[in-house]
N, C-alpha and C. Protein backbone atom coordinates (compact mmCIF):
# COMPACT_ATOMS: atom_id res chain seq x y z
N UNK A 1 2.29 -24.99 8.49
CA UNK A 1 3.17 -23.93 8.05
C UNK A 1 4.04 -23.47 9.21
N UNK A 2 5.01 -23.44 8.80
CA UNK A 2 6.19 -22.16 10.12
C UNK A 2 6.20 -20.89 10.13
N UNK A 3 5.59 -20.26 8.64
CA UNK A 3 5.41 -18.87 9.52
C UNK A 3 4.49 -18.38 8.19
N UNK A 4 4.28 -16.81 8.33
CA UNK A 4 3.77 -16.44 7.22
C UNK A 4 4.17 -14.77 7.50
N UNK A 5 3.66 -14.02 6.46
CA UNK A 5 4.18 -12.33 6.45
C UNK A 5 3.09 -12.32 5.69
N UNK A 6 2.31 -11.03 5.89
CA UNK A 6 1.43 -10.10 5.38
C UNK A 6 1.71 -8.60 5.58
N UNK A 7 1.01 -8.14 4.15
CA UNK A 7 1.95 -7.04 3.71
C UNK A 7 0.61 -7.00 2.60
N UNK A 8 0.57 -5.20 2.72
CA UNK A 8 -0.36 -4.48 1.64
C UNK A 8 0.69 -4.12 0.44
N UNK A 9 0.23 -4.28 -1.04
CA UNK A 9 0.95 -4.33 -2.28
C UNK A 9 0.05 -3.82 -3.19
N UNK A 10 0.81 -3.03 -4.25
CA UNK A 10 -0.18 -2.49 -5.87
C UNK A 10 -1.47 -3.23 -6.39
N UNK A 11 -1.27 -4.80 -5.79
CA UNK A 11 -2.18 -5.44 -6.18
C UNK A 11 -2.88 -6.29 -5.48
N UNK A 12 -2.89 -5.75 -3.67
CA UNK A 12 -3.79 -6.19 -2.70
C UNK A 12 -3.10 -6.48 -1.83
N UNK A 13 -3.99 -6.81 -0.59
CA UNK A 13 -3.01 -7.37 0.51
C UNK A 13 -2.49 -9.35 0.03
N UNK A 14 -1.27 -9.54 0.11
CA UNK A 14 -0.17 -10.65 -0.11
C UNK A 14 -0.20 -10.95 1.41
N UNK A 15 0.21 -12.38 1.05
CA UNK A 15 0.64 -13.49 2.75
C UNK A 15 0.70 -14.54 2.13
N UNK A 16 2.48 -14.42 2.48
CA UNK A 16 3.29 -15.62 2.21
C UNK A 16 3.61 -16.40 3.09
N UNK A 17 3.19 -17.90 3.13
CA UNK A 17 3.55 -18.74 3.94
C UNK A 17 4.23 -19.61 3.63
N UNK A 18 5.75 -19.93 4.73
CA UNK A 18 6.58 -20.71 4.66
C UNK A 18 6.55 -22.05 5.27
N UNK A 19 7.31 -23.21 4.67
CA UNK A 19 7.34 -24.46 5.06
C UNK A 19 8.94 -25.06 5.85
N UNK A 20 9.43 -25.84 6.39
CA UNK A 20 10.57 -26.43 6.16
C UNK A 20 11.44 -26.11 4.83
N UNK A 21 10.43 -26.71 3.98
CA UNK A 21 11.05 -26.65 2.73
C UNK A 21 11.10 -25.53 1.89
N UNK A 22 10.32 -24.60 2.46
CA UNK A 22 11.02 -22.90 1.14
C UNK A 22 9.53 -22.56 1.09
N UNK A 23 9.16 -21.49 0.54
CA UNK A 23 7.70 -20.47 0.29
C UNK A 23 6.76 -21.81 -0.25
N UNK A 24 5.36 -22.04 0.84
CA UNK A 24 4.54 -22.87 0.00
C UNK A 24 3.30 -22.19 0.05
N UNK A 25 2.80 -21.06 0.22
CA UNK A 25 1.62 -20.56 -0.30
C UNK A 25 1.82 -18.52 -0.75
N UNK A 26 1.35 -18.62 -1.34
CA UNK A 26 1.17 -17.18 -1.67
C UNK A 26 -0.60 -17.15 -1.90
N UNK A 27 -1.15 -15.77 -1.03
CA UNK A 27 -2.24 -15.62 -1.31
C UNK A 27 -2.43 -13.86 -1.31
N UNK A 28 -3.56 -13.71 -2.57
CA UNK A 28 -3.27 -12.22 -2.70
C UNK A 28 -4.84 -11.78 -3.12
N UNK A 29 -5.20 -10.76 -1.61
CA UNK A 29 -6.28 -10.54 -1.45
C UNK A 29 -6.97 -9.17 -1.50
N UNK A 30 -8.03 -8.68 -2.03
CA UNK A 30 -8.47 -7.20 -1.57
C UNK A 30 -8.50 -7.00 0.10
N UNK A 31 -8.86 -5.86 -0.04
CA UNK A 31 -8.79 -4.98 1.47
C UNK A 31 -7.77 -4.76 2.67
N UNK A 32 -8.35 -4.14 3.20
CA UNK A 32 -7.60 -3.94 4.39
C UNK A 32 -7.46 -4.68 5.34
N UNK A 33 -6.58 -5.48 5.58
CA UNK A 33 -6.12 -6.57 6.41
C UNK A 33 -5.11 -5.81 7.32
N UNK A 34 -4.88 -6.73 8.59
CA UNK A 34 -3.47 -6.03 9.13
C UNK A 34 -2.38 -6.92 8.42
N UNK A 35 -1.46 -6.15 8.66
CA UNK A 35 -0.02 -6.65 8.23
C UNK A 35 0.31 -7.07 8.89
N UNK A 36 1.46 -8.31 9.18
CA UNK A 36 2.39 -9.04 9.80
C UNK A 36 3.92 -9.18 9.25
N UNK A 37 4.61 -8.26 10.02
CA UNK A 37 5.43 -8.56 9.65
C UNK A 37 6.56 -8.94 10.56
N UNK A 38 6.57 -10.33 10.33
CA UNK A 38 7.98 -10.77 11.47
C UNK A 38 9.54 -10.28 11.09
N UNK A 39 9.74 -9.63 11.60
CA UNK A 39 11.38 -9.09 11.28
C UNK A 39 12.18 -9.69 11.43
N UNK A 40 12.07 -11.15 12.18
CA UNK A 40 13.38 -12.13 12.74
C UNK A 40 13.23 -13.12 11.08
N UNK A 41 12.46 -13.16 10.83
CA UNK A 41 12.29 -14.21 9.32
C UNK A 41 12.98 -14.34 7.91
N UNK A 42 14.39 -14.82 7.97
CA UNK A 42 14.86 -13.94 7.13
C UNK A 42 14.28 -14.19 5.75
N UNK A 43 13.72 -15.51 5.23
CA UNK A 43 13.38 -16.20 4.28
C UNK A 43 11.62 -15.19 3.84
N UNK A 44 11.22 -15.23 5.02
CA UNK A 44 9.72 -14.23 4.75
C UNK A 44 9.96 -12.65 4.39
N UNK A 45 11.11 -11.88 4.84
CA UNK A 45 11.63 -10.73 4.36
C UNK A 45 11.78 -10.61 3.39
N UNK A 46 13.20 -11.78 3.01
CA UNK A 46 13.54 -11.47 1.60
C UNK A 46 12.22 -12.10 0.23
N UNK A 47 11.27 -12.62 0.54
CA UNK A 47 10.17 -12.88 -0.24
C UNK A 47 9.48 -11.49 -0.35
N UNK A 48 9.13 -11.00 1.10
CA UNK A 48 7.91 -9.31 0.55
C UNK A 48 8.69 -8.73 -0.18
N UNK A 49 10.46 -8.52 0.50
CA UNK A 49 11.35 -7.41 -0.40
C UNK A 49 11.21 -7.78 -2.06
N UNK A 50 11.37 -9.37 -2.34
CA UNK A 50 11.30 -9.37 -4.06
C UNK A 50 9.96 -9.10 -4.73
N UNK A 51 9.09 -9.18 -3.52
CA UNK A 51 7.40 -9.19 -4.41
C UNK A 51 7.50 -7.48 -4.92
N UNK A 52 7.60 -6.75 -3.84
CA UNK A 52 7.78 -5.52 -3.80
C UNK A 52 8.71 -4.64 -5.06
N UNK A 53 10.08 -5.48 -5.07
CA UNK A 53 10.69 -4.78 -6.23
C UNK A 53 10.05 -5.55 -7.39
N UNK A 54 9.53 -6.75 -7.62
CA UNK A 54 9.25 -6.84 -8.74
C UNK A 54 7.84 -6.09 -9.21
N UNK A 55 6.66 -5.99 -8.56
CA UNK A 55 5.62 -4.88 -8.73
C UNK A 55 6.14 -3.16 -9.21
N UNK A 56 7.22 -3.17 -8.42
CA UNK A 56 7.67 -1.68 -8.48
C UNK A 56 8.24 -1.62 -10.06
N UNK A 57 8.75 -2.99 -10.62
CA UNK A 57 9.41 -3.37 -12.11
C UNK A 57 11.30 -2.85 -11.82
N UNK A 58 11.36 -3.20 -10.72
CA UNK A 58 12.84 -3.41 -10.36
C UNK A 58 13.43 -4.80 -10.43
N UNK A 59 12.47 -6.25 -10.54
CA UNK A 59 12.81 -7.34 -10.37
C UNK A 59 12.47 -8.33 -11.24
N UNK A 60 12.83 -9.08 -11.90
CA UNK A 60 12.59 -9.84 -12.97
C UNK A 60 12.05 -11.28 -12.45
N UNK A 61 12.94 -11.65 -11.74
CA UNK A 61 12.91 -12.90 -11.52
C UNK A 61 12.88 -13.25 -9.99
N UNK A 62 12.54 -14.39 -9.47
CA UNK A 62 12.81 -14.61 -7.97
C UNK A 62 13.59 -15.65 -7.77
N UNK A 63 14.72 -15.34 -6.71
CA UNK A 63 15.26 -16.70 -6.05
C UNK A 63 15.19 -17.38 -4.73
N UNK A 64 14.48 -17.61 -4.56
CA UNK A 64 13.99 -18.13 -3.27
C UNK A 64 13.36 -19.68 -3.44
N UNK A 65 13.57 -20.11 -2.32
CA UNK A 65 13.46 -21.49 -2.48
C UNK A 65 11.81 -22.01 -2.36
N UNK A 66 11.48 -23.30 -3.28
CA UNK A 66 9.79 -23.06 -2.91
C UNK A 66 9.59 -24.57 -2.60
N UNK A 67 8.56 -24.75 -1.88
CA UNK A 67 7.88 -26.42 -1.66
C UNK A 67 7.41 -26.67 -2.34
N UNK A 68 7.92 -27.62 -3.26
CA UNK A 68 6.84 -28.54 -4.42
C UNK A 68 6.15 -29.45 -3.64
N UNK A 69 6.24 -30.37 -2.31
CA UNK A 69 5.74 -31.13 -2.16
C UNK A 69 4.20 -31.51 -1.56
N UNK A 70 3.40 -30.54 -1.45
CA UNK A 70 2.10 -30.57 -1.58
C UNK A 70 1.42 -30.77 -2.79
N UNK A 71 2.36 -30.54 -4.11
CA UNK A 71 1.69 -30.51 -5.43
C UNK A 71 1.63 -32.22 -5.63
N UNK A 72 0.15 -32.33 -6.79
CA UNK A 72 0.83 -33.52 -7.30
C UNK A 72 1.44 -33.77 -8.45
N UNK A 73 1.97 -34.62 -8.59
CA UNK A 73 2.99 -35.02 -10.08
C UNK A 73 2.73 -34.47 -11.44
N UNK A 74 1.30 -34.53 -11.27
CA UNK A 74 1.41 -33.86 -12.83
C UNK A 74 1.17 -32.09 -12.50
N UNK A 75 0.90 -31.43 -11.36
CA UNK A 75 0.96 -29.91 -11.06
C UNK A 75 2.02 -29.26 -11.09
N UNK A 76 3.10 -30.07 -10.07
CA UNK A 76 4.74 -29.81 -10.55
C UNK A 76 4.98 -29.67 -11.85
N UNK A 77 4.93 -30.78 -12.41
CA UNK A 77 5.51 -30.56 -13.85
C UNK A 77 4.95 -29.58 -14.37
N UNK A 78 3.82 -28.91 -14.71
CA UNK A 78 3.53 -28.12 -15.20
C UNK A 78 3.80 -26.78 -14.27
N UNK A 79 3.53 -26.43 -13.18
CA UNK A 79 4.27 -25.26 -13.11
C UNK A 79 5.52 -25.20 -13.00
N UNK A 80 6.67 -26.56 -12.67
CA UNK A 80 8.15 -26.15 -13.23
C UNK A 80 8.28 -25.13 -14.84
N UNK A 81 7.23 -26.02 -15.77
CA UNK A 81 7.52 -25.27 -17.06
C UNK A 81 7.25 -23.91 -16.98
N UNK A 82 6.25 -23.63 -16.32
CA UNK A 82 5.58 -22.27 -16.29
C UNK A 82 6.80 -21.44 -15.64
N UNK A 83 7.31 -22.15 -14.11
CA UNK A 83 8.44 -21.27 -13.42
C UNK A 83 9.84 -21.33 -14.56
N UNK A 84 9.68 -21.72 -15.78
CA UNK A 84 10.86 -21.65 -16.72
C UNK A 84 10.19 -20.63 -17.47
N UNK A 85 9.32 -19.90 -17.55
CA UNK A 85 8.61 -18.84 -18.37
C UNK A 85 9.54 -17.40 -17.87
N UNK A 86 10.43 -16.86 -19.45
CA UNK A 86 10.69 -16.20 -18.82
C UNK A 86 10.29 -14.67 -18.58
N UNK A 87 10.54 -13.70 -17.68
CA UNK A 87 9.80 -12.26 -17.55
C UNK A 87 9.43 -11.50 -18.84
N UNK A 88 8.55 -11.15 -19.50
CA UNK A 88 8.05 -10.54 -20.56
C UNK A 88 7.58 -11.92 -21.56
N UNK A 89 7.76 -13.09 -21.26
CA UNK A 89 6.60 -13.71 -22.43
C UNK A 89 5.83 -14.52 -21.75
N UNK A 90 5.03 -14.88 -22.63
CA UNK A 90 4.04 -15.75 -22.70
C UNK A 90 4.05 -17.08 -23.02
N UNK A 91 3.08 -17.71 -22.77
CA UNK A 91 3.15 -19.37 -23.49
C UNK A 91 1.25 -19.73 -23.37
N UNK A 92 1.22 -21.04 -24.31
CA UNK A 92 -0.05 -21.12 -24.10
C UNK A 92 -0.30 -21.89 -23.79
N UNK A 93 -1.66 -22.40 -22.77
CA UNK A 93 -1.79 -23.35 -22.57
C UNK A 93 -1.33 -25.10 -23.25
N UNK A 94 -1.96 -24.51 -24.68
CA UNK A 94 -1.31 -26.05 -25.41
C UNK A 94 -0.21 -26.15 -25.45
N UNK A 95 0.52 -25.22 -25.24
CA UNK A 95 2.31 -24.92 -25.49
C UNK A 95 2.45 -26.07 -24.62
N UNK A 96 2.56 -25.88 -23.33
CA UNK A 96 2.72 -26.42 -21.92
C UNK A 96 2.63 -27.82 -22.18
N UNK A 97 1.15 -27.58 -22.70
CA UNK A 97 0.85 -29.75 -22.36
C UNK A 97 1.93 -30.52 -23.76
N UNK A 98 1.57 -29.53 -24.71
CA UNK A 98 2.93 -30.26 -25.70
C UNK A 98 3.75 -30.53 -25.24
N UNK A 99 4.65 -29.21 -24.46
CA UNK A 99 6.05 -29.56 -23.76
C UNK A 99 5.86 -30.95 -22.84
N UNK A 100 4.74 -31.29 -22.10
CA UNK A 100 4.76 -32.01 -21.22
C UNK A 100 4.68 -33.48 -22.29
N UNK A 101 4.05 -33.35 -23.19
CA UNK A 101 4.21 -34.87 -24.26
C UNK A 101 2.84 -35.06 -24.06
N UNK A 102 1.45 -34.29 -23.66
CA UNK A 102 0.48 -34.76 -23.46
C UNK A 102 -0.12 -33.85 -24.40
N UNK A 103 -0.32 -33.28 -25.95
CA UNK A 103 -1.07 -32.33 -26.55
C UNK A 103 -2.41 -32.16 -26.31
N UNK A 104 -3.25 -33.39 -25.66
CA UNK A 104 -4.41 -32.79 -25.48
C UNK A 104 -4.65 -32.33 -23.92
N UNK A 105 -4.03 -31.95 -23.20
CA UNK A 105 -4.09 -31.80 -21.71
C UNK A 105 -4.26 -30.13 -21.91
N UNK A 106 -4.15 -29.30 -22.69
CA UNK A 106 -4.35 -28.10 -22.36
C UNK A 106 -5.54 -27.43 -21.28
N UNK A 107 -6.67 -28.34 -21.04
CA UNK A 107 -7.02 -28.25 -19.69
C UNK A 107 -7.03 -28.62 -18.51
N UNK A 108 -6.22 -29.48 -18.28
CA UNK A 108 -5.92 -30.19 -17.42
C UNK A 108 -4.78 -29.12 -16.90
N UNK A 109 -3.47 -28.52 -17.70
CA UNK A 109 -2.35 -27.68 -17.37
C UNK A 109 -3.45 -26.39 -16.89
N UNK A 110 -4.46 -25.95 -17.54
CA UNK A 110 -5.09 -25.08 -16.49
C UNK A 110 -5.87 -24.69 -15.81
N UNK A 111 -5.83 -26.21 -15.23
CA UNK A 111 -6.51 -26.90 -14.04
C UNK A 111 -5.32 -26.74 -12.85
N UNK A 112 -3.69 -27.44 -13.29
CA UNK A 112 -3.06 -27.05 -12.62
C UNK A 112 -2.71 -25.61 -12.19
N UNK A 113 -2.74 -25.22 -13.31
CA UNK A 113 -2.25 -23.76 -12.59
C UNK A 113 -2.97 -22.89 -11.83
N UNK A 114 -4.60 -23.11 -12.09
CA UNK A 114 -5.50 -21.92 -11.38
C UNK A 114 -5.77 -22.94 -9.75
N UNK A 115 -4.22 -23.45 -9.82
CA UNK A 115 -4.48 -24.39 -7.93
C UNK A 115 -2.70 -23.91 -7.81
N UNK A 116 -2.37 -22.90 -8.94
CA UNK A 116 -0.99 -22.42 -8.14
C UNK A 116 -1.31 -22.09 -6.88
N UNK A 117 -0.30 -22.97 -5.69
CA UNK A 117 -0.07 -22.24 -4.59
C UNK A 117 0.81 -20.71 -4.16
N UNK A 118 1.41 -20.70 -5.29
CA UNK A 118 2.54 -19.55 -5.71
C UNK A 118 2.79 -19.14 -6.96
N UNK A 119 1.46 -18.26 -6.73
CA UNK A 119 1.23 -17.32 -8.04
C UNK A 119 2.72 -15.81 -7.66
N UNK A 120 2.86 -14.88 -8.75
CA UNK A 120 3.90 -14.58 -8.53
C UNK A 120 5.36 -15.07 -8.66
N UNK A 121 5.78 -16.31 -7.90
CA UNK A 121 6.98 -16.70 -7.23
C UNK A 121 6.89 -17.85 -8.66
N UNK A 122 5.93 -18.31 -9.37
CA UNK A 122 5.34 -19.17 -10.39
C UNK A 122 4.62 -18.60 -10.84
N UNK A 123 5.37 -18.31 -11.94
CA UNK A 123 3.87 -17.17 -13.24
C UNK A 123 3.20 -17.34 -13.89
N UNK A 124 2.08 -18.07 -13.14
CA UNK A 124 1.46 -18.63 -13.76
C UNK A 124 0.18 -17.53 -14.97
N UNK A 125 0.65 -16.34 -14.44
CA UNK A 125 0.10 -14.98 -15.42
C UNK A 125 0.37 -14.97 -17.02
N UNK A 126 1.77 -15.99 -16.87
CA UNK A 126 2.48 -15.72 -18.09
C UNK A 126 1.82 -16.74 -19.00
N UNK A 127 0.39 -17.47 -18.62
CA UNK A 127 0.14 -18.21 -19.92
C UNK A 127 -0.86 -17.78 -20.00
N UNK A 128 -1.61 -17.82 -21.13
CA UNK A 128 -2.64 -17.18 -22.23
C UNK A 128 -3.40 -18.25 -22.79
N UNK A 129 -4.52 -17.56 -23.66
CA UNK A 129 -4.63 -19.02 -24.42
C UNK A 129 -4.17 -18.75 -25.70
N UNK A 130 -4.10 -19.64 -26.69
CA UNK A 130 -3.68 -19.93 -27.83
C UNK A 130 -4.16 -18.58 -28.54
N UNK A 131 -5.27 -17.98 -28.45
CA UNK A 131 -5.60 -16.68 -29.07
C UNK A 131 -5.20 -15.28 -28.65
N UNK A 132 -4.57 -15.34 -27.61
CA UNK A 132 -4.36 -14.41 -26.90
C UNK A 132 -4.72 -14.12 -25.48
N UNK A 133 -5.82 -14.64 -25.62
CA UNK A 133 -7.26 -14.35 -24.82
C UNK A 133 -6.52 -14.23 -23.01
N UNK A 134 -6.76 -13.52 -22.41
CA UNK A 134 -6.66 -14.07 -21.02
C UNK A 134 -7.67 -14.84 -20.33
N UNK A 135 -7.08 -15.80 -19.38
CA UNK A 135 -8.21 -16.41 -18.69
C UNK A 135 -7.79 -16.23 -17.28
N UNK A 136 -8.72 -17.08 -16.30
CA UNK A 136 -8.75 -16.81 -15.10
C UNK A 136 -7.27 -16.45 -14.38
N UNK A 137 -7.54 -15.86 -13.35
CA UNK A 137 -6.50 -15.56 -12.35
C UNK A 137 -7.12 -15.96 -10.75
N UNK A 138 -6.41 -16.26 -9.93
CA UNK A 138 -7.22 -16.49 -8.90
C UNK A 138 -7.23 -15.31 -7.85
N UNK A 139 -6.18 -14.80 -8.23
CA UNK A 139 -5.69 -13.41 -7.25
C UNK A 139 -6.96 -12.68 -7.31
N UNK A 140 -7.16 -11.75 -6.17
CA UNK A 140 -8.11 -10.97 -6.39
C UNK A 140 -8.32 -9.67 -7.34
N UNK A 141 -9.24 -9.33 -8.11
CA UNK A 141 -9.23 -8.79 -9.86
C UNK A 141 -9.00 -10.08 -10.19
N UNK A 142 -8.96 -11.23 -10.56
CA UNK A 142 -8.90 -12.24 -11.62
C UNK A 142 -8.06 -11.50 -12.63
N UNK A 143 -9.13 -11.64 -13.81
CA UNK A 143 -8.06 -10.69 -15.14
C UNK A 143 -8.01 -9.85 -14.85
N UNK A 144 -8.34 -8.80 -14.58
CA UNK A 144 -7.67 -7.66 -14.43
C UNK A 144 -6.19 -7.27 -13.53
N UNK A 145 -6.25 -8.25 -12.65
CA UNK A 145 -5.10 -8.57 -12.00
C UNK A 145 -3.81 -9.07 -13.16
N UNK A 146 -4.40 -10.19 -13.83
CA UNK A 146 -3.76 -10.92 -14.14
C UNK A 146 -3.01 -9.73 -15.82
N UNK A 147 -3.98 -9.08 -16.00
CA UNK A 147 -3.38 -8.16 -17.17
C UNK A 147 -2.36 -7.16 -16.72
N UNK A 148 -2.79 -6.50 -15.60
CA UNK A 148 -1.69 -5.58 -14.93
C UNK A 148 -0.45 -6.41 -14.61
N UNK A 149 0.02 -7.66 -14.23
CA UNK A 149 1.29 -8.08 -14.19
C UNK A 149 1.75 -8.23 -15.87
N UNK A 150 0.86 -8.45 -16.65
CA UNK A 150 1.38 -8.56 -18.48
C UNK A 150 2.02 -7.17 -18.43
N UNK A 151 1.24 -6.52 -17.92
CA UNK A 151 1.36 -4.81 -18.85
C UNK A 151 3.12 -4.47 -18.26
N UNK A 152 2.94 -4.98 -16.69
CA UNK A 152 4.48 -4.66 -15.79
C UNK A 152 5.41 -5.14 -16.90
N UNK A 153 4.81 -6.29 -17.54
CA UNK A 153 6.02 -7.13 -18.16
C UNK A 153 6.60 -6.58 -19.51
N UNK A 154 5.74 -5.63 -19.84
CA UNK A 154 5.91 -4.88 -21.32
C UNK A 154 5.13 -5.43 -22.04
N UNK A 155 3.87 -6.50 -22.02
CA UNK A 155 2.97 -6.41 -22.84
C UNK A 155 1.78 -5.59 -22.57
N UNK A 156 0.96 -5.22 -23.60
CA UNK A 156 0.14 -4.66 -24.33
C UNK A 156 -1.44 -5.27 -24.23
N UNK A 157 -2.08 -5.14 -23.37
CA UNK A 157 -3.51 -5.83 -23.14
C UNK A 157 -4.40 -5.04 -23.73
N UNK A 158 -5.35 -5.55 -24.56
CA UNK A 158 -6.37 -4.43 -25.11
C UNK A 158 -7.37 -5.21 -24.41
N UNK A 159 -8.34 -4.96 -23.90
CA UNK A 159 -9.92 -5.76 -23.24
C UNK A 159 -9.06 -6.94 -22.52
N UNK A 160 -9.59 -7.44 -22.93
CA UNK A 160 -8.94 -9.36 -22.30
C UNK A 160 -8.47 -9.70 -22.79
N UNK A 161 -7.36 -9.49 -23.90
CA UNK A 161 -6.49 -9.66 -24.89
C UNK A 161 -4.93 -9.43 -24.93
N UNK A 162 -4.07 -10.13 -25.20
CA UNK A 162 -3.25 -9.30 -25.66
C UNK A 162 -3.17 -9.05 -26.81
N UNK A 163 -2.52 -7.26 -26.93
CA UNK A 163 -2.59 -6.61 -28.35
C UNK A 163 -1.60 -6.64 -28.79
């Protein structure tokens, strides 16, 4: 990695690490960590600044550039679809592997995603299962994490559900 920024957020301490090629890890942890924040970085700035407005629900979307190339072939593809998910919906797992031409892969797509390196920046929050149901998150709170970014989004979580 070339650099990274840490930074306390609504939903734990965040540290984003950059590559050559654009943001390749996001990790988002409980407690009290110190912060790092390099001020010369302009690419690591403008990443905390969008995490920040989008938690605050000032930001919809992110543009910043990211490294696919640690993923493999079939992880890309599936979180490209996911990073085409747009702010306030959902999709479901089987959605995904359909889109991908593989209908029975719906675990395999979330296999890929709970190895997002860039949760957040790739929303991977935004898929569900076919019932509603939420499932894992890797962030720290798992679901409960993962319901509080639904709720930012204007959905409606009842238990582990959406309502």
């Amino acid at each position: 990695m070339e650099g990274f920024i840490q930074f306390e957020s609504p939903i734990g301490q965040i540290t984003i690490e950059k590559s050559k090629n654009g943001l390749a890890r996001v990790d988002i942890k409980a407690g009290d960590q110190k912060s790092h924040i390099d001020t010369s970085d302009e690419l690591l700035l403008s990443a905390r600044l969008q995490v920040l407005e989008y938690l605050a629900g000032k930001r919809r979307a992110f543009d910043l550039p990211l490294d696919w190339s640690e993923m493999t072939v079939f992880q890309a593809d599936v979180l490209r679809l996911t990073l085409a998910i747009e702010y306030g919906e959902v999709r479901a797992y089987g959605e995904l592997a359909n889109a991908l031409g593989k209908p029975a892969a719906s675990r395999a797509v979330g296999g890929a995603l709970a190895r997002n390196p860039l949760p957040l920046f790739i929303p991977c929050h935004r898929v569900v299962a076919s019932s509603g149901a939420l499932t894992g998150y890797s962030a720290t709170g798992g679901i409960a994490t993962k319901a509080r970014l639904l709720e930012l989004e204007g959905h409606r979580v009842v238990g582990q559900k959406l309502g």
